[in-house]
N, C-alpha and C. Protein backbone atom coordinates (compact mmCIF):
# COMPACT_ATOMS: atom_id res chain seq x y z
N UNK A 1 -5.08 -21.10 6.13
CA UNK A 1 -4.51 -20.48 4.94
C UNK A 1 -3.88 -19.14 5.33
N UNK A 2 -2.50 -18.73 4.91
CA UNK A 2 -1.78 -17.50 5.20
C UNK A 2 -2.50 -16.37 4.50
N UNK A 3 -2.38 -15.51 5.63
CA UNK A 3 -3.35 -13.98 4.61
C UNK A 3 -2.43 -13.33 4.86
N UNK A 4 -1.89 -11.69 3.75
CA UNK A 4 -1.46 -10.93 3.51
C UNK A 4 -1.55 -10.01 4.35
N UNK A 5 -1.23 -9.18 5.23
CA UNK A 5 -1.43 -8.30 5.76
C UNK A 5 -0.75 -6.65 5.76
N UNK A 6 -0.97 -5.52 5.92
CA UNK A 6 -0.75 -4.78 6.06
C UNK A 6 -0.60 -3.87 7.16
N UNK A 7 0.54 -3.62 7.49
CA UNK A 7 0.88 -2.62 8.48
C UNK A 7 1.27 -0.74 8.46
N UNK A 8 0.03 -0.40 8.76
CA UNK A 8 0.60 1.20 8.59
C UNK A 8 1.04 1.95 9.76
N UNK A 9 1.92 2.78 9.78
CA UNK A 9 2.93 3.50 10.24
C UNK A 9 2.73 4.89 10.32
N UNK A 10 2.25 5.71 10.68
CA UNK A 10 2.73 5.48 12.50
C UNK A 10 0.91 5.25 12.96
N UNK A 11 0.49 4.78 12.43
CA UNK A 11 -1.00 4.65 12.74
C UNK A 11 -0.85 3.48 13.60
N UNK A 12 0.11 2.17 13.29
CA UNK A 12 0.50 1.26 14.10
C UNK A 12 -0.97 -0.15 13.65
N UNK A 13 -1.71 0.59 13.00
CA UNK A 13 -2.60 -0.54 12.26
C UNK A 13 -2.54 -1.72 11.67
N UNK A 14 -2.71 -3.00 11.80
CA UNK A 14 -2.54 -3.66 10.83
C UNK A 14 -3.80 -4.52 10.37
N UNK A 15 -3.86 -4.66 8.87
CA UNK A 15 -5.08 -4.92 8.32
C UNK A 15 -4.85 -6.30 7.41
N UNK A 16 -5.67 -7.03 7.57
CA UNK A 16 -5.54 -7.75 6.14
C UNK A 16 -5.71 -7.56 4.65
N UNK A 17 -4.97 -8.16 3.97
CA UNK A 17 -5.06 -7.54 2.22
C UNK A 17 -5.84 -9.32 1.81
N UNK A 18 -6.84 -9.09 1.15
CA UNK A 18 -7.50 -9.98 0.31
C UNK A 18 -6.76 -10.33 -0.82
N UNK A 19 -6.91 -11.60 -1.87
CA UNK A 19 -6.06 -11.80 -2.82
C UNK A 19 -6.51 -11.44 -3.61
N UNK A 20 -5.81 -10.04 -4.45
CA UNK A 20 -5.98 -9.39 -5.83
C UNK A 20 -6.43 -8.26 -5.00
N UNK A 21 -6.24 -7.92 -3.94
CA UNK A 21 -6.85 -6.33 -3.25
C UNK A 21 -5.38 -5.80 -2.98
N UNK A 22 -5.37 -4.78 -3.44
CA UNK A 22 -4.29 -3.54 -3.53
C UNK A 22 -4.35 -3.29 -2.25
N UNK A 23 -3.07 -2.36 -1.52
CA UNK A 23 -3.18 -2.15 -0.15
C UNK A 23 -3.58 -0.77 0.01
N UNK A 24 -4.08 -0.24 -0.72
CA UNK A 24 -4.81 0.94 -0.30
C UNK A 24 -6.17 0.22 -0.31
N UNK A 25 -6.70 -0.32 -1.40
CA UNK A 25 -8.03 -0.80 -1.27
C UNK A 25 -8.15 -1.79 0.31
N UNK A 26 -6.70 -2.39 0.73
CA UNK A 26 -7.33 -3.12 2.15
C UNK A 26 -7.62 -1.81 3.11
N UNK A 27 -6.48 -0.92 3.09
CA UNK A 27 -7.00 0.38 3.76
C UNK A 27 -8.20 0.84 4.41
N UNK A 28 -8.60 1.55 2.96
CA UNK A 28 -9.83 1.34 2.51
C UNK A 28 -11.33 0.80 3.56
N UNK A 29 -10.95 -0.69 2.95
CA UNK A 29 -11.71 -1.65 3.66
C UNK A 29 -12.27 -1.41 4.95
N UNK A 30 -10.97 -1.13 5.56
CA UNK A 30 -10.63 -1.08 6.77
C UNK A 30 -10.55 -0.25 8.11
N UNK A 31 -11.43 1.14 6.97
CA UNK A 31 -11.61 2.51 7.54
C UNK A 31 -10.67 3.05 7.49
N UNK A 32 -9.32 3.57 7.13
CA UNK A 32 -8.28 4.01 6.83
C UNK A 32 -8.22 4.50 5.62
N UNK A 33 -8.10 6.27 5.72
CA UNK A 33 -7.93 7.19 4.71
C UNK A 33 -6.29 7.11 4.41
N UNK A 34 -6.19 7.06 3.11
CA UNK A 34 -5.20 7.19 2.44
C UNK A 34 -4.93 8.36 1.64
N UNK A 35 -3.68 8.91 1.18
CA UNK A 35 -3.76 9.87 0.39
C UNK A 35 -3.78 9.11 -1.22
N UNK A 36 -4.83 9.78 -1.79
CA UNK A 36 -4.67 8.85 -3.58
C UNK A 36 -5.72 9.74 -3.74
N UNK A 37 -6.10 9.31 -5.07
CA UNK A 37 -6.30 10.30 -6.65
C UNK A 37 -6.89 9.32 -7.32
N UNK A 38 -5.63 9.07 -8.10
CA UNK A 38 -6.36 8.43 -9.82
C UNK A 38 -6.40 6.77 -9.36
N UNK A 39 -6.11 6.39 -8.85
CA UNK A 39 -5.98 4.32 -8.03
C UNK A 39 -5.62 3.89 -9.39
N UNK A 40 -4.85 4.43 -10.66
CA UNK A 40 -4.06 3.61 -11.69
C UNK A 40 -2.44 4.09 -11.25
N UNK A 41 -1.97 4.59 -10.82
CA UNK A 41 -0.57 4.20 -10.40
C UNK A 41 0.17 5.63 -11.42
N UNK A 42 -0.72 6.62 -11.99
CA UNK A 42 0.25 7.77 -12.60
C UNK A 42 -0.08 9.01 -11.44
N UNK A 43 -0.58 9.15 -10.59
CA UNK A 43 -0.69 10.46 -9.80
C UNK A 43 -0.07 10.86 -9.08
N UNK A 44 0.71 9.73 -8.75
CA UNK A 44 1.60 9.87 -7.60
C UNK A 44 0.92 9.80 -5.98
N UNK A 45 -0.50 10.62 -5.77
CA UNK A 45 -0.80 11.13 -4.64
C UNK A 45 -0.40 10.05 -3.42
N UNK A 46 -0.42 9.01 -3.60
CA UNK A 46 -0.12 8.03 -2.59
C UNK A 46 1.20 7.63 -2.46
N UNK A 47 1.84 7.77 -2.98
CA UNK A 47 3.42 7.29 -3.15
C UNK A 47 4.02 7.80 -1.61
N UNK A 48 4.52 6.55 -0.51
CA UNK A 48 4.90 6.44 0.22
C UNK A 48 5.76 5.39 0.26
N UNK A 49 6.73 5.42 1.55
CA UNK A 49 7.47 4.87 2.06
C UNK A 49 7.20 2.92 2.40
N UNK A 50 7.89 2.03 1.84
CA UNK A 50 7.64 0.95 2.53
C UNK A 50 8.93 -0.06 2.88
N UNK A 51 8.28 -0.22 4.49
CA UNK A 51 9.58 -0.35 4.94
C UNK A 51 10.21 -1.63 5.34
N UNK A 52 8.75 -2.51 4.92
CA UNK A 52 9.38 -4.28 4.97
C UNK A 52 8.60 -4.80 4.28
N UNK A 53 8.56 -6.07 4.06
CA UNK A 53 7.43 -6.76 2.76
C UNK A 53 8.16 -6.67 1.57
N UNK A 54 7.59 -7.26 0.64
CA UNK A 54 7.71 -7.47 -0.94
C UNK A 54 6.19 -6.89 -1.76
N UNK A 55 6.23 -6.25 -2.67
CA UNK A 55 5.11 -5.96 -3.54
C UNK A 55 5.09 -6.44 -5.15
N UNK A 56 4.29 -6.45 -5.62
CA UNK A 56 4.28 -6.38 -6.98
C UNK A 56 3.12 -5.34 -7.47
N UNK A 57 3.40 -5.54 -8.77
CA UNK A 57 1.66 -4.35 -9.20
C UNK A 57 1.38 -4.75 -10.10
N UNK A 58 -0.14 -3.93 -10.43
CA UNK A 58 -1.24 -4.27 -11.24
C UNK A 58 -1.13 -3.79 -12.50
N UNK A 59 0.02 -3.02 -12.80
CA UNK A 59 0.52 -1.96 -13.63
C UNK A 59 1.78 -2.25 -13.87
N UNK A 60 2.22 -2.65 -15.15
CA UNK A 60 3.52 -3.15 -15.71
C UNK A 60 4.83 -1.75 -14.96
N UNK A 61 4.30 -0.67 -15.02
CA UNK A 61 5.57 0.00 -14.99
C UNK A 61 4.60 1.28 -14.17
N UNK A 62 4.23 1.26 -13.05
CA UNK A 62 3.70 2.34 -11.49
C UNK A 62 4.51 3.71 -12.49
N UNK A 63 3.86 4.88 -12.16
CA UNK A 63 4.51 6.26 -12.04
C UNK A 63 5.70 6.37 -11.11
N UNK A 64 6.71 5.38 -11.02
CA UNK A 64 8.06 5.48 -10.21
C UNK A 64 9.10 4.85 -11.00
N UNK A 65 9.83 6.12 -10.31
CA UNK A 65 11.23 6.24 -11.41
C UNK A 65 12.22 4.86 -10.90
N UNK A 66 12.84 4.34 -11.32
CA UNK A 66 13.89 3.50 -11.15
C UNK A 66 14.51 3.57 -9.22
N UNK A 67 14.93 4.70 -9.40
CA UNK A 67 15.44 5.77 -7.90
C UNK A 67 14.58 5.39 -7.28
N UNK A 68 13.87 5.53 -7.21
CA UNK A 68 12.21 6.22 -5.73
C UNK A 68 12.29 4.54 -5.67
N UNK A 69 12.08 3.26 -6.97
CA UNK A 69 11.75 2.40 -6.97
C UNK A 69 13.04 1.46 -5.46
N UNK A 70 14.19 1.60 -6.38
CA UNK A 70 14.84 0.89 -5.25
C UNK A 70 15.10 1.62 -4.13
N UNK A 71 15.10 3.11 -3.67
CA UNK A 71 14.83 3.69 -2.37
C UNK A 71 13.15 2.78 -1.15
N UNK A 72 12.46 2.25 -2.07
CA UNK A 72 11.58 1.29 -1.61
C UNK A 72 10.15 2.26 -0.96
N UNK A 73 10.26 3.55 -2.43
CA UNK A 73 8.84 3.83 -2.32
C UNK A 73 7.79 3.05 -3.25
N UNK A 74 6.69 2.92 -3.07
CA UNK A 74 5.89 2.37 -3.46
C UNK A 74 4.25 3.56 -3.66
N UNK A 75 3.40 2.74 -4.49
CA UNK A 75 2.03 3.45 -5.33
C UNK A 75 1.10 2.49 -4.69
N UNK A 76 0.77 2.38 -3.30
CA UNK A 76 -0.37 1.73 -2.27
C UNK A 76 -1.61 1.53 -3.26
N UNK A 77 -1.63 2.49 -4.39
CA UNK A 77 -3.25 1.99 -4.93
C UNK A 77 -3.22 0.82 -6.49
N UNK A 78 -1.79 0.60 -6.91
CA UNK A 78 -1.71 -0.57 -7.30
C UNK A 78 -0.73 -1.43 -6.94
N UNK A 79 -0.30 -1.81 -5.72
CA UNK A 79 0.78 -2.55 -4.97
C UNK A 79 -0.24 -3.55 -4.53
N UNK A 80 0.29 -4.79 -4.67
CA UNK A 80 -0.61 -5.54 -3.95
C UNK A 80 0.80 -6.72 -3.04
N UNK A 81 0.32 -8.00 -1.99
CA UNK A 81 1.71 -8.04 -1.46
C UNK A 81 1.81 -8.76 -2.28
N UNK A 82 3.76 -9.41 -2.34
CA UNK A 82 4.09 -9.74 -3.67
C UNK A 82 3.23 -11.64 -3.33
N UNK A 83 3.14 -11.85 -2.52
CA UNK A 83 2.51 -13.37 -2.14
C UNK A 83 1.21 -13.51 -1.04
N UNK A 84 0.63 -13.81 -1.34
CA UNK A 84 -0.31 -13.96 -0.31
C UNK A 84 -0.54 -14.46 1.44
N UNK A 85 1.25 -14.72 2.06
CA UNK A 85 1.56 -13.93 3.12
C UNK A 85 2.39 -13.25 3.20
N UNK A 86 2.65 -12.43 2.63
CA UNK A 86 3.25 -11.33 2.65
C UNK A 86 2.88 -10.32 3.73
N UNK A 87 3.76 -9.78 4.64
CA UNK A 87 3.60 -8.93 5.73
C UNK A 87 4.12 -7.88 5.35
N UNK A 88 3.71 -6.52 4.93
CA UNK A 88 3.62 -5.48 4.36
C UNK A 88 3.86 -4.32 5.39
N UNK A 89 4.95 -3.51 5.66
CA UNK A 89 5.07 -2.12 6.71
C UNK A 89 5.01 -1.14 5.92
N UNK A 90 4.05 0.02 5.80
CA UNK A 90 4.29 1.33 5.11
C UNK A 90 4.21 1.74 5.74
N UNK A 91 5.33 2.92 5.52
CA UNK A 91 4.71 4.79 6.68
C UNK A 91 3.97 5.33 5.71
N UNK A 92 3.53 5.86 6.36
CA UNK A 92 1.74 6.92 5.84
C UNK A 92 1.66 8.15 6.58
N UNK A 93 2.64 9.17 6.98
CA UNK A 93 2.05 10.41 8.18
C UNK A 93 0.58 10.32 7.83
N UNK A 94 0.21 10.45 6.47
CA UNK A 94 -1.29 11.24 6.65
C UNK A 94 -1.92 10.34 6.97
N UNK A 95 -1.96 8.60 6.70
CA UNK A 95 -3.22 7.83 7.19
C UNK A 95 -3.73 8.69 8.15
N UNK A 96 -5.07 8.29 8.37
CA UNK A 96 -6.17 8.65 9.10
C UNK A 96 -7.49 7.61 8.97
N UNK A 97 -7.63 7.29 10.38
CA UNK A 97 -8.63 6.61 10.91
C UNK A 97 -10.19 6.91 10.80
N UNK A 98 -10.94 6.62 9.56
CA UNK A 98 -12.34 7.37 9.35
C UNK A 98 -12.96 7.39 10.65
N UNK A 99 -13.42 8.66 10.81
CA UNK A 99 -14.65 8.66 12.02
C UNK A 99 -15.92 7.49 12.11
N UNK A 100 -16.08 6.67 12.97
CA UNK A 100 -17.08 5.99 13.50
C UNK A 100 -18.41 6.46 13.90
């Protein structure tokens, strides 16, 4: 069965996304700090760059304007991929790898 995956940038990580798991929550999962806040899609704090893949969300209408939308930023804490293999690239400067 095809799984979803996620690739972060410049961390060079790639993780799997579960079906109905947001790609911050695979993050997450996965020991990978993200920047986020509120995980409903108005804070903005996560709003980054994505630079291949398809998404959809959990949230009829994300805190992104039309602009940011087709510039192909995205809200990692309700983006999930748009299909369940979906291969997902975001840049993230801040990701960070939780300490072990």
């Amino acid at each position: 069965m095809p799984v979803a995956t996620l690739t972060l940038l410049p961390l060079g990580d790639t993780v799997p996304v579960a079906p109905g798991q947001s790609l911050l929550e695979a993050a997450l999962a996965a020991g990978i700090e993200l920047p986020r806040s509120c995980r409903n899609g108005t804070c903005r704090a996560c709003r980054c760059q994505m630079l291949s893949g398809a998404v959809r969300y959990r949230t009829e209408w994300p805190g992104l304007s039309l602009d940011e939308r087709e510039a192909g930023e995205i809200l990692p804490c309700v983006a999930l991929p748009a299909t369940e293999a979906d291969a997902v690239v975001i840049a993230v400067p801040q990701a960070r790898r939780r300490p072990t």
